[in-house]
Protein backbone atom coordinates (compact mmCIF):
# COMPACT_ATOMS: atom_id res chain seq x y z
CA UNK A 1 126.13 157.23 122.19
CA UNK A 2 127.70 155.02 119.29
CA UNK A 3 129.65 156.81 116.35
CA UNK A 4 129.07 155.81 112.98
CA UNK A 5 131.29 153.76 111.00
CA UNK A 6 132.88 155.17 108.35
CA UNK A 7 132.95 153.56 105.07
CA UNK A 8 135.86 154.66 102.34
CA UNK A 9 134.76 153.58 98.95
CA UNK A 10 137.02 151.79 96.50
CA UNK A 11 136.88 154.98 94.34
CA UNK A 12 138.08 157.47 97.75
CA UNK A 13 141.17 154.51 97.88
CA UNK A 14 142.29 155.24 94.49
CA UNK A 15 141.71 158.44 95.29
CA UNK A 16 143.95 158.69 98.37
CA UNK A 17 146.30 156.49 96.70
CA UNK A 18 147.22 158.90 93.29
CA UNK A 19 147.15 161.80 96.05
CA UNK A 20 149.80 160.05 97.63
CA UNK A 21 151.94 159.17 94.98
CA UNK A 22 151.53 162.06 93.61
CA UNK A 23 152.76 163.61 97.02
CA UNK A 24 155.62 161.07 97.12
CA UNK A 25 156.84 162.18 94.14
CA UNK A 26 156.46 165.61 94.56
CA UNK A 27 157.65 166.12 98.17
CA UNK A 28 158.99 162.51 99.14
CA UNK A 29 158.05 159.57 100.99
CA UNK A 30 157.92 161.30 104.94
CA UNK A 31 155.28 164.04 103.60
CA UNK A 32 153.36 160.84 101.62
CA UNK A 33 153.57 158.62 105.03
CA UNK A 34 152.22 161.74 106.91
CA UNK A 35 149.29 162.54 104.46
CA UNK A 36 148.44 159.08 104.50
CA UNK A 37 148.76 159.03 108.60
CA UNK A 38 146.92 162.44 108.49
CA UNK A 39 143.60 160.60 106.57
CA UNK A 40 143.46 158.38 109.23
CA UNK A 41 143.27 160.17 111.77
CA UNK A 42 140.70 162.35 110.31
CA UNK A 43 138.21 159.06 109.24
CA UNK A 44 138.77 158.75 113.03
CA UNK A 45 137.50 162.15 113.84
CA UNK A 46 135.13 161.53 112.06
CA UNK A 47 133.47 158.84 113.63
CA UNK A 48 133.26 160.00 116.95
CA UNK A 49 131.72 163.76 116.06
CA UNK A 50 128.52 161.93 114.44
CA UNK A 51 126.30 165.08 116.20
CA UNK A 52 127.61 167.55 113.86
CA UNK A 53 126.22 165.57 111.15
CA UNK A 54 122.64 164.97 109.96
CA UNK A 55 121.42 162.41 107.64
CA UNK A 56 120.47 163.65 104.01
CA UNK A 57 118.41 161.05 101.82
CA UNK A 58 120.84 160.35 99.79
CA UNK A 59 121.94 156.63 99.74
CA UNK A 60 124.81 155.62 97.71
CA UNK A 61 125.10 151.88 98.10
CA UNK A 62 122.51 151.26 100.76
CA UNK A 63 124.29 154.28 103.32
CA UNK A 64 122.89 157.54 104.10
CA UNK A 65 125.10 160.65 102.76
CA UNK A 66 125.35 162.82 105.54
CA UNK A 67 125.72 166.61 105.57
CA UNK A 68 128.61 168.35 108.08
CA UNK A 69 126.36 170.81 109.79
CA UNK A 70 129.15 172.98 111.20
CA UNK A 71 130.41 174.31 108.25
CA UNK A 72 126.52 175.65 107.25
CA UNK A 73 126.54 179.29 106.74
């Protein structure tokens, strides 16, 4: 079975991108390269554990918002 794709929105870039700076700044460049490295990998994840989500209907720019069903009380 297919994962989805993920999609990061222009606004979870800027997003990622003050976290990181912020990091950089905070901790230095290694820790900012690692968080960075650390998002990826997770978007990854993400993608291929598609059964632990179900589909909501919400759209937000023509995609489904979907819901992480193993965190669920």
């Amino acid at each position: 079975m297919p994962g989805y794709k993920i999609v990061v929105t222009w606004e979870a870039i800027y997003d990622i991108t003050d976290i990181a700076e912020y990091i950089e700044t905070e901790f230095g460049k290694k820790r900012a390269d690692r968080f960075q490295n650390e998002i990826q990998e997770q978007l990854a994840l993400l993608s291929e554990r598609h059964s632990a989500f179900t589909k909501t209907p919400i759209l937000y720019r023509g995609y489904f918002i979907h819901k992480n069903l193993s965190r669920l009380p």
